[in-house]
Protein backbone atom coordinates (compact mmCIF):
# COMPACT_ATOMS: atom_id res chain seq x y z
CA UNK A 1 95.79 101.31 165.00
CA UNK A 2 93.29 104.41 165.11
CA UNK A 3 91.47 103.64 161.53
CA UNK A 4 90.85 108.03 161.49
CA UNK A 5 94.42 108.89 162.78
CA UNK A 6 96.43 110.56 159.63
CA UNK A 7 100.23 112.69 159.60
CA UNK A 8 100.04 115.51 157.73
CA UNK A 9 103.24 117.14 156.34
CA UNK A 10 103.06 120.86 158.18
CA UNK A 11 104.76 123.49 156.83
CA UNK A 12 102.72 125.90 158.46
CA UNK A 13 101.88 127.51 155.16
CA UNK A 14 98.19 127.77 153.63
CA UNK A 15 97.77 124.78 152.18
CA UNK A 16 99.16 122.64 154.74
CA UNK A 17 97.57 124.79 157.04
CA UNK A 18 94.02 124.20 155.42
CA UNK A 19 94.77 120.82 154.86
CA UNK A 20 94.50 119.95 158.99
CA UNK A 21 91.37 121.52 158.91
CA UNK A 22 89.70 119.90 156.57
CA UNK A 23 90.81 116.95 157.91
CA UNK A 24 89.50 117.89 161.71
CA UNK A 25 86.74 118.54 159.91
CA UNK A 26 86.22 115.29 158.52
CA UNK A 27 86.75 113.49 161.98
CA UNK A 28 90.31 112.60 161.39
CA UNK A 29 92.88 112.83 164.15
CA UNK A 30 95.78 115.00 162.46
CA UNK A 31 99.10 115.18 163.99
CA UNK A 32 101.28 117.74 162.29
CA UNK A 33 104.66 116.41 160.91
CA UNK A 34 107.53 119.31 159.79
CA UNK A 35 110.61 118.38 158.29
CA UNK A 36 114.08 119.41 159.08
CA UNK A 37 116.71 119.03 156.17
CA UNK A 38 119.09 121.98 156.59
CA UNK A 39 120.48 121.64 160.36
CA UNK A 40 121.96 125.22 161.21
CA UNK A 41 125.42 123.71 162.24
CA UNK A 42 125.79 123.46 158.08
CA UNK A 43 124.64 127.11 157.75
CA UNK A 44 127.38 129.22 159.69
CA UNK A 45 125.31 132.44 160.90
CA UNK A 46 123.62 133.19 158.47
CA UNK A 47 120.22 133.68 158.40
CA UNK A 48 118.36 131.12 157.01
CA UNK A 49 115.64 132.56 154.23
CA UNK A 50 114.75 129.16 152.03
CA UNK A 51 111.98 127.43 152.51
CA UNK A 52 113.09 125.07 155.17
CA UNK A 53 114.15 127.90 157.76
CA UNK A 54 113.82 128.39 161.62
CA UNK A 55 111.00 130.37 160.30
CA UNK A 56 109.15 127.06 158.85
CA UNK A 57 109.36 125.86 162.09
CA UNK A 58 107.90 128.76 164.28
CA UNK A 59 105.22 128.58 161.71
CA UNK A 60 104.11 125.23 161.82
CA UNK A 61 104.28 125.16 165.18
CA UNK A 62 101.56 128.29 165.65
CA UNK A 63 99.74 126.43 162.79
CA UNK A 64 99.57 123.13 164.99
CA UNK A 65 98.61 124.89 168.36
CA UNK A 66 96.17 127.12 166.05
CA UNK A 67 93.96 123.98 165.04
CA UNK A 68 95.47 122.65 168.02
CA UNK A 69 96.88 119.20 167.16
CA UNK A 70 100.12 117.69 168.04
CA UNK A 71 103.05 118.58 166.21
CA UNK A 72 106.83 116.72 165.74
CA UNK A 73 109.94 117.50 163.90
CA UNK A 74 111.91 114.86 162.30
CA UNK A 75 115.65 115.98 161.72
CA UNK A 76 116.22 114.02 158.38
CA UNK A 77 118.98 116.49 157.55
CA UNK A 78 121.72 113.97 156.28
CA UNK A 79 118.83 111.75 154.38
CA UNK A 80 118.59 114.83 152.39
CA UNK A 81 121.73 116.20 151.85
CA UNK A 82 122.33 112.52 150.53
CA UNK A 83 119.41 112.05 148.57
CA UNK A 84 118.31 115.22 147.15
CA UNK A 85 120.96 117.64 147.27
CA UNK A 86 123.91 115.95 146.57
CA UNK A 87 122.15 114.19 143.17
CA UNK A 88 121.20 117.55 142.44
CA UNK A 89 124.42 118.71 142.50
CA UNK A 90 125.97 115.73 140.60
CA UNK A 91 123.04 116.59 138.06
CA UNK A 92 124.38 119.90 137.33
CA UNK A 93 128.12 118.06 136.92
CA UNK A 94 126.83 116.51 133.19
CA UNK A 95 124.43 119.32 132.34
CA UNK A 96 121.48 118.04 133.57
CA UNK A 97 118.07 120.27 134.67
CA UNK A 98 117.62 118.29 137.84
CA UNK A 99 113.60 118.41 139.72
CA UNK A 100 114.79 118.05 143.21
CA UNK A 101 110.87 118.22 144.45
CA UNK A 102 110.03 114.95 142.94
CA UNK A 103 113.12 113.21 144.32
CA UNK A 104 112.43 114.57 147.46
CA UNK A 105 108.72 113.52 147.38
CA UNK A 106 110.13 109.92 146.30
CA UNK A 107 113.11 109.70 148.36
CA UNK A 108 112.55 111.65 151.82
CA UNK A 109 109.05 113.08 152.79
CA UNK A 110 106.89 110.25 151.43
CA UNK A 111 108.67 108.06 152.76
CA UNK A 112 109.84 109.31 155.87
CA UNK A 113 105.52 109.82 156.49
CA UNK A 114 104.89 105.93 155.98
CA UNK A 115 107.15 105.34 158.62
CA UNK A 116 106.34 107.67 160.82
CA UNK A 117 103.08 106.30 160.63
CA UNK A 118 103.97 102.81 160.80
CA UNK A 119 105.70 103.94 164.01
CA UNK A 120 102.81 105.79 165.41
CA UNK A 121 100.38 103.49 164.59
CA UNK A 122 98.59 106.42 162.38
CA UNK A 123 96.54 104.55 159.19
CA UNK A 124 96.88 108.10 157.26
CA UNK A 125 99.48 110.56 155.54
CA UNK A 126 98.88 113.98 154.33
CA UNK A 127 100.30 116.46 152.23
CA UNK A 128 99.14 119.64 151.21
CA UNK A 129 99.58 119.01 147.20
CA UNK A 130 96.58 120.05 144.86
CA UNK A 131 95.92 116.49 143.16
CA UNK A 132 93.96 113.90 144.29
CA UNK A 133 94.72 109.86 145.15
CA UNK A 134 91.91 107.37 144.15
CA UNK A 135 91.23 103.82 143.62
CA UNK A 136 90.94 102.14 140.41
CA UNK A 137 89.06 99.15 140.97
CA UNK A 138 89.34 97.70 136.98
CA UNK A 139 93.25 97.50 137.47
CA UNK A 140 93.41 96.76 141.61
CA UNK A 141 95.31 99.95 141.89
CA UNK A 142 95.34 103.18 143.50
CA UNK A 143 96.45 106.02 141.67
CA UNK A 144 97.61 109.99 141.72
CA UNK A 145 95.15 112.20 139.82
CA UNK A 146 95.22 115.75 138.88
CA UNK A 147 93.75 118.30 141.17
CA UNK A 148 90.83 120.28 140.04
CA UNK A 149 92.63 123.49 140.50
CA UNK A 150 94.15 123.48 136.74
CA UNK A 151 97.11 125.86 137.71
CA UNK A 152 98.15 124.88 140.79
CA UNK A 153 98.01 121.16 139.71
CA UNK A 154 100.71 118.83 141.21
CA UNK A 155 100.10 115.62 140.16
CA UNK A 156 103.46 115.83 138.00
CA UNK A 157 105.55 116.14 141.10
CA UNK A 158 103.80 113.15 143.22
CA UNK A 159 105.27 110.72 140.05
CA UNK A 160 107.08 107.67 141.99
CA UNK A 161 105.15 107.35 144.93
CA UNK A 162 104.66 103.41 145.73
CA UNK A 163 101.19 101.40 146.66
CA UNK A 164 102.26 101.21 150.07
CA UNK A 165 102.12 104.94 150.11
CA UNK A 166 99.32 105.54 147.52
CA UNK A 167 97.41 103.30 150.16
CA UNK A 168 97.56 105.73 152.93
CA UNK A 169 97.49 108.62 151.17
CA UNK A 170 94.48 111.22 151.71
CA UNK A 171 94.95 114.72 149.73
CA UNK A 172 92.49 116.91 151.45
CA UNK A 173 92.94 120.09 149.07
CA UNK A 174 92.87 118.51 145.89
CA UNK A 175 88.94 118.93 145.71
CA UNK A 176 89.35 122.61 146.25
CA UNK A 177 91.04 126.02 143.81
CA UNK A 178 93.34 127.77 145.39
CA UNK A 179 90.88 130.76 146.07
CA UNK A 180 88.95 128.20 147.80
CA UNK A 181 92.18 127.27 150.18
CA UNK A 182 92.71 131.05 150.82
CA UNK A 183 88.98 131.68 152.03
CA UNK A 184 88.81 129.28 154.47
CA UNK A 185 91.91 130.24 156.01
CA UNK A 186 90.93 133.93 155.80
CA UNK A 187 87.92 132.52 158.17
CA UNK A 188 90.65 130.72 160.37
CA UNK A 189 92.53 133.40 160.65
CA UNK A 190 95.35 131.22 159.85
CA UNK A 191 98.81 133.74 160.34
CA UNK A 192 99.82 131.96 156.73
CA UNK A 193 97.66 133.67 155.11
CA UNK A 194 100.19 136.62 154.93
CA UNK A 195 102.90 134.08 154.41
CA UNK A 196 104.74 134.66 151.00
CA UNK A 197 104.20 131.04 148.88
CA UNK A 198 107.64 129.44 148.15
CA UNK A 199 108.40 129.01 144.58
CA UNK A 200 111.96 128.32 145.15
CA UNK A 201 114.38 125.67 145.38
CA UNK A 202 114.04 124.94 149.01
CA UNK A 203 117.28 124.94 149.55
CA UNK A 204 118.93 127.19 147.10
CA UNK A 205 119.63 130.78 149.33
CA UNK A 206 117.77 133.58 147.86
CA UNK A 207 116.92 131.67 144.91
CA UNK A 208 120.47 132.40 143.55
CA UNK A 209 121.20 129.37 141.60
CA UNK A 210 123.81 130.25 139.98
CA UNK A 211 125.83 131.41 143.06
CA UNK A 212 124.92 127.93 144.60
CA UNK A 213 126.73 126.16 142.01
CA UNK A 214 129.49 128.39 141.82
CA UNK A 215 129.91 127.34 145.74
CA UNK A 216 129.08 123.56 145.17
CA UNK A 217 131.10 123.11 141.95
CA UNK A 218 133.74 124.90 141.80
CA UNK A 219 136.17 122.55 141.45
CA UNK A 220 134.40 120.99 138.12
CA UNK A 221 133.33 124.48 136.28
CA UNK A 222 135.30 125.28 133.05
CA UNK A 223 135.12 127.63 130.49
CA UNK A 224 133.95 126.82 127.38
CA UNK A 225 132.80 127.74 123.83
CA UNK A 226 129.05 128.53 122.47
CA UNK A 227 128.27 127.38 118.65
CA UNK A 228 126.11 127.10 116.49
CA UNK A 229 124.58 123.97 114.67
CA UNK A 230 127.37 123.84 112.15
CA UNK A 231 130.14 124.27 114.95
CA UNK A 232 130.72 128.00 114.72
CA UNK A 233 132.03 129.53 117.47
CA UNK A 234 130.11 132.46 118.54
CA UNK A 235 131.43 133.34 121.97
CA UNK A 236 132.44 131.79 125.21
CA UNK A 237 130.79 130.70 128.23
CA UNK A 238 131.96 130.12 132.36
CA UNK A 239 130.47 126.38 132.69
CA UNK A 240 127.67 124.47 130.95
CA UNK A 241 126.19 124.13 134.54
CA UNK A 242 124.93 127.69 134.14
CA UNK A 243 122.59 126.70 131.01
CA UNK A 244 119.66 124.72 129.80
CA UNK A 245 118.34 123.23 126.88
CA UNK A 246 115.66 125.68 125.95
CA UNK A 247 116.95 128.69 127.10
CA UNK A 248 116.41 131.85 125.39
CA UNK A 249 117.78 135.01 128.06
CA UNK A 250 121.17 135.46 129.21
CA UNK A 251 122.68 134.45 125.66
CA UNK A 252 123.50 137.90 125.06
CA UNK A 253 124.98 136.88 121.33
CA UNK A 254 124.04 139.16 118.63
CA UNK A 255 121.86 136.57 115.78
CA UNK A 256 119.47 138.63 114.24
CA UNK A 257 116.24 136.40 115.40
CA UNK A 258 115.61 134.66 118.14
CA UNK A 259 118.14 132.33 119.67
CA UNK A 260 117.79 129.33 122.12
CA UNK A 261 120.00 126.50 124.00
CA UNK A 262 119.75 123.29 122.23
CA UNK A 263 122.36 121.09 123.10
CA UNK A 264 125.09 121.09 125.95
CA UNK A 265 127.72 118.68 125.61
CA UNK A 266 129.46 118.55 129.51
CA UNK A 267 132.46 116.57 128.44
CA UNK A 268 133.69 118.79 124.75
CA UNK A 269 132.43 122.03 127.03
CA UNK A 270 130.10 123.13 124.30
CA UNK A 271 126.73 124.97 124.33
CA UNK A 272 124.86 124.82 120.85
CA UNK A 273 122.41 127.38 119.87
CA UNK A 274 120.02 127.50 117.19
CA UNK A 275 116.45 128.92 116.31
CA UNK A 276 113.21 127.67 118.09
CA UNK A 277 112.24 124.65 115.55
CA UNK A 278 115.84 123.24 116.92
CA UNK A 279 114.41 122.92 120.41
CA UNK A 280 111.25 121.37 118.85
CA UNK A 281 111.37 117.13 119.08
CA UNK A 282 109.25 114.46 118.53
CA UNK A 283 111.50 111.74 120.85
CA UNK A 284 112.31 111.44 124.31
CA UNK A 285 114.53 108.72 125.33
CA UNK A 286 113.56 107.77 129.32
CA UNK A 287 115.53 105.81 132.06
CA UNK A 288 114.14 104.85 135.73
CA UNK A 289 110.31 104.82 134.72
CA UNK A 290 108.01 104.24 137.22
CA UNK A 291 105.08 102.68 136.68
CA UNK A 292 101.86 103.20 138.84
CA UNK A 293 99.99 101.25 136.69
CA UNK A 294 100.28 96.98 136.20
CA UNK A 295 102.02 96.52 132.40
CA UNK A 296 101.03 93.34 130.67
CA UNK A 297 104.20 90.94 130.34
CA UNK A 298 103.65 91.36 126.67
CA UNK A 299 102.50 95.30 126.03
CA UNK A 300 105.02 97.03 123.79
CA UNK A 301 103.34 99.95 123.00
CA UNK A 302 101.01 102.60 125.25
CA UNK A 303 98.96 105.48 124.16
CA UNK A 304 99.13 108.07 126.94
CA UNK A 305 99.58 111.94 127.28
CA UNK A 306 102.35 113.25 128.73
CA UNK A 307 103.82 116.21 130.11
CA UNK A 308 108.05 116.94 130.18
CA UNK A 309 107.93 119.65 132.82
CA UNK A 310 105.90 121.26 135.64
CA UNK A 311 104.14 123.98 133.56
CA UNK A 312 103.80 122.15 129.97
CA UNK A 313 100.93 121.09 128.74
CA UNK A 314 99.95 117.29 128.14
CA UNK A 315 100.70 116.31 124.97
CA UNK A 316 99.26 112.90 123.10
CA UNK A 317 101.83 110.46 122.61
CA UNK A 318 102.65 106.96 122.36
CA UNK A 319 104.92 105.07 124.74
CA UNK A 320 107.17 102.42 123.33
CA UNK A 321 108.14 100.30 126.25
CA UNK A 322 111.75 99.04 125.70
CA UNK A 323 111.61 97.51 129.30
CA UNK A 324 110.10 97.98 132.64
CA UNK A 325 112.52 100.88 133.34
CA UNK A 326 113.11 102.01 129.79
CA UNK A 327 110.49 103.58 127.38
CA UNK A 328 110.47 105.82 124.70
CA UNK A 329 108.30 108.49 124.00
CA UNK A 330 106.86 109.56 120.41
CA UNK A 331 104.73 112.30 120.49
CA UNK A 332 101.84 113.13 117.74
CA UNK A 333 103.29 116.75 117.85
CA UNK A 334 107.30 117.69 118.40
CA UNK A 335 107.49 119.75 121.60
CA UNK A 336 109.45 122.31 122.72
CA UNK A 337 113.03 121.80 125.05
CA UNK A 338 112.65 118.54 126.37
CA UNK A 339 115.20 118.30 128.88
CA UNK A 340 117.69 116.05 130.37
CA UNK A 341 117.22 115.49 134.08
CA UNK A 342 113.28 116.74 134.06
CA UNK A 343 110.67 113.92 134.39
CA UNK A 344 108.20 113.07 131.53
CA UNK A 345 104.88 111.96 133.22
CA UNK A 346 102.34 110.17 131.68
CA UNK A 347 98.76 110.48 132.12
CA UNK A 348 95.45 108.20 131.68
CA UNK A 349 91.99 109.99 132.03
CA UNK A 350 93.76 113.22 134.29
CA UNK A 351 95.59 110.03 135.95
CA UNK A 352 98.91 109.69 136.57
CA UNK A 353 100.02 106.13 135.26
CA UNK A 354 103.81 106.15 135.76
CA UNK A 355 106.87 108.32 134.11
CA UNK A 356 110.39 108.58 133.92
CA UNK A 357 113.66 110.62 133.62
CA UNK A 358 114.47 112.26 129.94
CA UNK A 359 118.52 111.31 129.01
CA UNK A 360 120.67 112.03 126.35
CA UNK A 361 120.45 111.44 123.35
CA UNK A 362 116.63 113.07 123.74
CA UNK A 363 115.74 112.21 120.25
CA UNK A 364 115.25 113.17 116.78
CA UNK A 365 112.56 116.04 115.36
């Protein structure tokens, strides 16, 4: 085994881009790994525009020959129709908010790294993700932490990545802001500079959600009625698939203040409004935690902060462990729309220590 030999997910965008570098740099040997999940058989002729396009390809390519290292595609296409887009769609069946990234990062690119390694005989993976992997030496453990670029921070979506992986995991451009990422490529003259940054659903066309689960579940949408908290009927709706707890625009019902999504019920068809201290709760119920850190046979309790989406802000709460999959959260403050089918992540000292999946019932205010 090459002890400096490392696979680096390539998308041929900045980060991944930058990422190669700074490994060169460091006297790794990087071979550039792109992933193929939508095989154009599945596609027709259209022209693919998500994230995972012919496009991706060509430019991870030019990226690879650019810093010139190797470079392989691995077709995992029916690994991910299986594990991330079919779940996502089966999400959307009982009014869930699915996070496909974090399944896929658990599921398929993860994953499909270690073994490509193990194959290659490469001791490292690589991603381009701002957070950072370290060692805790008190609890024997490595562990994700957050990047120190605050906004671009993705610690949340790395939750459920194993020890095996943690292991061999090296995060070049979690030491670095994202104007720091975009400089040195400027001095590259890396073509992704000029790339567009995907925000989307990788493989949602267009970023038309909607029109993606019109196509996907068409044969499980049904009208339905909107209320409010007492069980007045206020108008109607085409499918609970098309809302989300905590959503304010689209309603397009006349209320006199501020309305928002509070409750969907997928099997009665209903979609319960209310005003924002509805959304606001103090309990999330979690199944299929994950645990990054070692729990004591007898701990019951955890003080930790924790975060119920991408973009919200820690909040202080304490864990109630109900099992070593099950745990309720209790936070100090209610927060706004937690969601069923988004992952709450807790967090340790900007340290990721483990998480889970919010269900129904969320919880009481």
């Amino acid at each position: 085994m090459n002890k400096k030999s490392v696979l680096l997910a390539m998308s041929g965008g900045v980060d991944s881009s930058v990422a190669a570098y700074l490994l060169k740099k460091k006297g790794y040997s990087v071979t550039g790994v792109t992933f193929k999940v939508w095989p154009k058989s599945n596609r027709g002729k259209e022209v693919l525009k998500n994230y995972y396009s012919s496009d991706v390809l060509r430019d991870a390519r030019q990226a690879c020959r650019k810093l010139d290292i190797p470079h392989y595609v691995i077709d995992c296409a029916k690994e991910f129709k299986k594990k991330v887009i079919t779940p996502f769609i089966d999400s959307y069946k009982r009014s869930l908010t699915p996070n496909p990234c974090i399944t896929c990062n658990e599921r398929i690119k993860f994953p499909l790294l270690l073994k490509k390694a193990k194959e290659t005989n490469a001791r490292y993976i690589s991603t381009g993700h701002y957070a950072r992997c370290g060692y805790n030496k008190r609890i024997e453990q490595f562990l994700i932490k957050e990047g120190k670029d605050k906004q671009k921070d993705q610690s949340y979506v790395l939750l459920g990545l194993n020890q095996d992986i943690l292991s061999r995991l090296i995060l070049p451009i979690g030491d670095f802001k994202k104007e720091e990422i975009r400089l040195i490529a400027e001095e590259l003259g890396l073509m992704s500079l000029h790339k567009k940054e995907s925000q989307e659903i990788c493989f949602v066309e267009d970023n038309d959600l909607a029109e993606f689960l019109r196509k996907n579940l068409r044969k499980h949408i049904q009208p339905g009625y909107i209320k409010d908290k007492t069980g007045k009927i206020l108008s109607q709706h085409s499918g609970t698939c098309f809302y989300t707890i905590g959503q304010r625009k689209g309603l397009r019902i006349p209320y006199g203040s501020p309305i928002y999504v509070t409750d969907i019920n997928y099997k009665t068809g209903d979609v319960i409004i209310g005003d924002y201290n509805d959304t606001l709760k103090r309990r999330v119920n979690l199944a299929r935690v994950h645990w990054t850190i070692p729990l004591k046979p007898t701990q019951a309790v955890l003080r930790a902060k924790v975060k119920i989406r991408y973009r919200h802000d820690k909040a202080e709460a304490l864990l109630n462990i109900l099992s070593s999959r099950s745990c309720e959260v209790v936070f100090t403050k209610p927060q706004n729309a937690p969601t069923p089918g988004q992952a709450a992540v807790f967090y340790k000292n900007n340290a990721v220590i483990g998480g889970g999946w919010i269900r129904y019932p969320v919880g009481g205010n």
